[in-house]
C-alpha atoms as a PDB file:
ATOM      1  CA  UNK A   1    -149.319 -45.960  -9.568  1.00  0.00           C
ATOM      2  CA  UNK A   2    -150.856 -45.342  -5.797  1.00  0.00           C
ATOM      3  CA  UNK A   3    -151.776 -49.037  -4.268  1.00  0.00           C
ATOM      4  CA  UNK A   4    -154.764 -48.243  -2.600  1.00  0.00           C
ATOM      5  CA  UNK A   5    -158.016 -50.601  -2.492  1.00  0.00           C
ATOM      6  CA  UNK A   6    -161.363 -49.358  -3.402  1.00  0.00           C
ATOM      7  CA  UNK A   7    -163.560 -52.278  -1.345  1.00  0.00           C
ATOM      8  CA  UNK A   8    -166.350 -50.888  -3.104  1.00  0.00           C
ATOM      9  CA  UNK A   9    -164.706 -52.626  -6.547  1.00  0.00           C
ATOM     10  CA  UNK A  10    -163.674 -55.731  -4.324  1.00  0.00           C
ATOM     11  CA  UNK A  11    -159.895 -54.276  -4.914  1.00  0.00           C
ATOM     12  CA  UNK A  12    -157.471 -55.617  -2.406  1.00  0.00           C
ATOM     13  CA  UNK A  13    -153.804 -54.960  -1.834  1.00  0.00           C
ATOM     14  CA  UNK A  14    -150.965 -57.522  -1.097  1.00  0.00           C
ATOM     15  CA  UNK A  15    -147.743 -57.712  -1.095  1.00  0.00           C
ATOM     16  CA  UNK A  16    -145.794 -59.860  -3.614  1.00  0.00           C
ATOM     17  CA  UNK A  17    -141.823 -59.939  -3.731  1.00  0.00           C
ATOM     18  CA  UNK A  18    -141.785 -57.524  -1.180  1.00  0.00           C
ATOM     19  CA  UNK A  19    -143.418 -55.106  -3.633  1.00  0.00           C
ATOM     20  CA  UNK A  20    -147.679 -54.123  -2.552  1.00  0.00           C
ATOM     21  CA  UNK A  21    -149.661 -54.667  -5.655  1.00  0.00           C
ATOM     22  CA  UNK A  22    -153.805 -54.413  -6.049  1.00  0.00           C
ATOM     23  CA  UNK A  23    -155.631 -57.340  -7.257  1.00  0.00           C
ATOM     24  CA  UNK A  24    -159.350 -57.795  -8.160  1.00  0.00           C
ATOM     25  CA  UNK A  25    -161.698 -60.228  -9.670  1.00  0.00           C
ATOM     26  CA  UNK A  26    -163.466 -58.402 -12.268  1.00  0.00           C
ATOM     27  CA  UNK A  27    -165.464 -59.608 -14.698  1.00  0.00           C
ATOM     28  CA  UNK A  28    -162.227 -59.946 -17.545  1.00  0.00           C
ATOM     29  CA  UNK A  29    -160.073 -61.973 -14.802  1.00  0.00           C
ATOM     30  CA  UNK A  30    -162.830 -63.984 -13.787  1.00  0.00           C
ATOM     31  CA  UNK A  31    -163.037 -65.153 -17.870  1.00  0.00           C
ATOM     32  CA  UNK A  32    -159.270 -65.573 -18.331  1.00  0.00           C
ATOM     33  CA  UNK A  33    -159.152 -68.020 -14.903  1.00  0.00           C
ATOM     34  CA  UNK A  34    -162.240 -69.951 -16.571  1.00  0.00           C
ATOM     35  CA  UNK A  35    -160.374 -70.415 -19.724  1.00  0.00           C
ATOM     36  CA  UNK A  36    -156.740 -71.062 -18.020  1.00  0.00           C
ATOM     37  CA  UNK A  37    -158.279 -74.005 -15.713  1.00  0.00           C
ATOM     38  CA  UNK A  38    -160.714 -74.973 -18.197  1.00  0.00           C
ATOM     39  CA  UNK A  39    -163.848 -74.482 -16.432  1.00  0.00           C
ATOM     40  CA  UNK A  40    -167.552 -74.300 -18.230  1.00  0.00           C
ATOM     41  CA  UNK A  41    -168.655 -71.892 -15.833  1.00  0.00           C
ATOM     42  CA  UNK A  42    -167.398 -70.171 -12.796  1.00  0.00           C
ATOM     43  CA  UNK A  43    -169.265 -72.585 -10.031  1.00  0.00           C
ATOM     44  CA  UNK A  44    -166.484 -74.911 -10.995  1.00  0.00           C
ATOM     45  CA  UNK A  45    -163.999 -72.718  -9.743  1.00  0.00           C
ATOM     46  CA  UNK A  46    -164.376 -73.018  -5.813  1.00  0.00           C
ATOM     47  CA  UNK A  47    -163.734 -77.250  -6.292  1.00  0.00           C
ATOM     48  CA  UNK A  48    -161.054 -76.772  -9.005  1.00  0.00           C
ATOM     49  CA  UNK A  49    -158.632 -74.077  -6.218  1.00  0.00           C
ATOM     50  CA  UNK A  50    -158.499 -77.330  -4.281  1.00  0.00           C
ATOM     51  CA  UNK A  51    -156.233 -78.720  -7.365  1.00  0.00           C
ATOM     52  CA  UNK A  52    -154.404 -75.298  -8.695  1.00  0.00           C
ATOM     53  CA  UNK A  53    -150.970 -76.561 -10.449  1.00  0.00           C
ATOM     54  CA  UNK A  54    -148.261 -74.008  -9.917  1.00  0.00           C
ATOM     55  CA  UNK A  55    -149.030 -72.698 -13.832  1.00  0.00           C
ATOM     56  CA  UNK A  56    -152.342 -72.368 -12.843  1.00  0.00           C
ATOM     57  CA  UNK A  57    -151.773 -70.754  -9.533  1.00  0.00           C
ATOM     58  CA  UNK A  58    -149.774 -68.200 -11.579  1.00  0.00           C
ATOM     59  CA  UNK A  59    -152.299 -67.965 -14.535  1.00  0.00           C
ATOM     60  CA  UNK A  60    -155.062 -66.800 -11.440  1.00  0.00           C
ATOM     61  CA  UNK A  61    -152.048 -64.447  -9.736  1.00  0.00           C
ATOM     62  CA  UNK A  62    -151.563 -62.944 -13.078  1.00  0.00           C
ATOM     63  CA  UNK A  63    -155.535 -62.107 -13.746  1.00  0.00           C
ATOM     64  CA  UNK A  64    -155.833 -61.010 -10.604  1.00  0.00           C
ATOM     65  CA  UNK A  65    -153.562 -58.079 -10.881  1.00  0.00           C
ATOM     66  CA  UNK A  66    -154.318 -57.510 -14.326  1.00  0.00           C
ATOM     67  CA  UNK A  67    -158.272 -56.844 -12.724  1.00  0.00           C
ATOM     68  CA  UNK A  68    -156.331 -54.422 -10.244  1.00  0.00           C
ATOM     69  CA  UNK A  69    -154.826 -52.301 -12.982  1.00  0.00           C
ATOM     70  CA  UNK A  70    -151.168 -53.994 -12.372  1.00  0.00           C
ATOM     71  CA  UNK A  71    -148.932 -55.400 -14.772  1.00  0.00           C
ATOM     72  CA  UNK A  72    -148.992 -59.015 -14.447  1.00  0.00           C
ATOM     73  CA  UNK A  73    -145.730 -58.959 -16.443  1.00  0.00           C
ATOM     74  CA  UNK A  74    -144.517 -58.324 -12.660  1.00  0.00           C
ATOM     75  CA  UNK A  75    -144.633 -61.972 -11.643  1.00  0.00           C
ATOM     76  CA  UNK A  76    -141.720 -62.859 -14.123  1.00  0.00           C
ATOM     77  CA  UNK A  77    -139.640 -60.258 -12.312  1.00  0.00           C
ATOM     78  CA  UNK A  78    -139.232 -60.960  -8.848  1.00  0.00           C
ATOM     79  CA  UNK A  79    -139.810 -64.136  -7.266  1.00  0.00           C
ATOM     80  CA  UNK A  80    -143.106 -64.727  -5.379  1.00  0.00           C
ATOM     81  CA  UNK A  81    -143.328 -67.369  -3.377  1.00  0.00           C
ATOM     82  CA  UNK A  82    -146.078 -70.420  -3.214  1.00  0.00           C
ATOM     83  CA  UNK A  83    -147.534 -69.137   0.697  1.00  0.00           C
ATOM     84  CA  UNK A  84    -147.379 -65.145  -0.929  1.00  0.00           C
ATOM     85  CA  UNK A  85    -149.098 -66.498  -4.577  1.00  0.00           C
ATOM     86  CA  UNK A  86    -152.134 -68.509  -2.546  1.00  0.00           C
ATOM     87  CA  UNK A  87    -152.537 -65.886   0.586  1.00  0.00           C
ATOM     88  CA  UNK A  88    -153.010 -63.247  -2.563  1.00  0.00           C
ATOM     89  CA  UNK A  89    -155.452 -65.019  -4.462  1.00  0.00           C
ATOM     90  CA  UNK A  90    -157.395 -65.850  -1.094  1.00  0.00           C
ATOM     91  CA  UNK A  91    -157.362 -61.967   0.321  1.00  0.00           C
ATOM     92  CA  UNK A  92    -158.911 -61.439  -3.414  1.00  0.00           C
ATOM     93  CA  UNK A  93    -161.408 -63.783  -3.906  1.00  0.00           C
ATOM     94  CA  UNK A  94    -162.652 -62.858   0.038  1.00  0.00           C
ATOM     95  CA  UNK A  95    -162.909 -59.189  -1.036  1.00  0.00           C
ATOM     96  CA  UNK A  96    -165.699 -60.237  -3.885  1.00  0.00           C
ATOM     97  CA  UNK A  97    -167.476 -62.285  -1.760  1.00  0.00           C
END
C-alpha cells in the first residue's frame, strides 16, 4: 500500500518503528477513541489527551491508522516508542483541525 496523505481527508503520514504509516481521524476512529477513554462526547477529548495511559495512548495510535487504511495489528509488531506514539497522534489530530 502507497503512504501518501490526501490533506483533503485530514490523512497524515508518520513514521512508526522506522516503518511510514497514514493515520486519520475519521468519523469510525473518532467513535472507537470515545469509547476506549470513555468519553460522552468528543469535547471531552482535548482535556482527557492531557491524562492518556499508555493503553490508551495505544487504543488512539491504533484508531488512528485504522482511519488511514493501515493495519493497526502493526503496533504489536515492532516496537514504537512513547515520543513516536504521541508526535503521531499530534501530526493527526493537527491535520483535522
Amino acid at each position: 500500500m502507497p503512504h501518501t496523505a490526501n490533506p483533503a481527508r485530514g490523512e497524515v503520514v508518520v513514521t512508526l518503528a522506522g516503518t511510514p504509516r497514514r493515520l486519520c481521524l475519521t468519523l469510525g476512529a473518532l467513535a472507537r477513541i470515545e469509547t476506549a477513554l470513555d468519553l460522552d462526547d468528543w469535547s471531552a477529548l482535548p482535556e482527557r489527551f492531557g491524562r492518556l495511559s499508555a493503553t490508551e495512548l495505544l487504543a488512539v495510535l491504533a484508531a488512528l491508522l485504522e482511519g488511514g487504511g493501515e493495519d493497526p495489528e502493526v503496533l504489536g509488531a515492532a516496537p514504537v516508542s512513547i515520543p513516536e506514539a504521541v508526535a503521531a497522534v499530534a501530526s493527526a489530530l493537527a491535520a483535522c483541525a
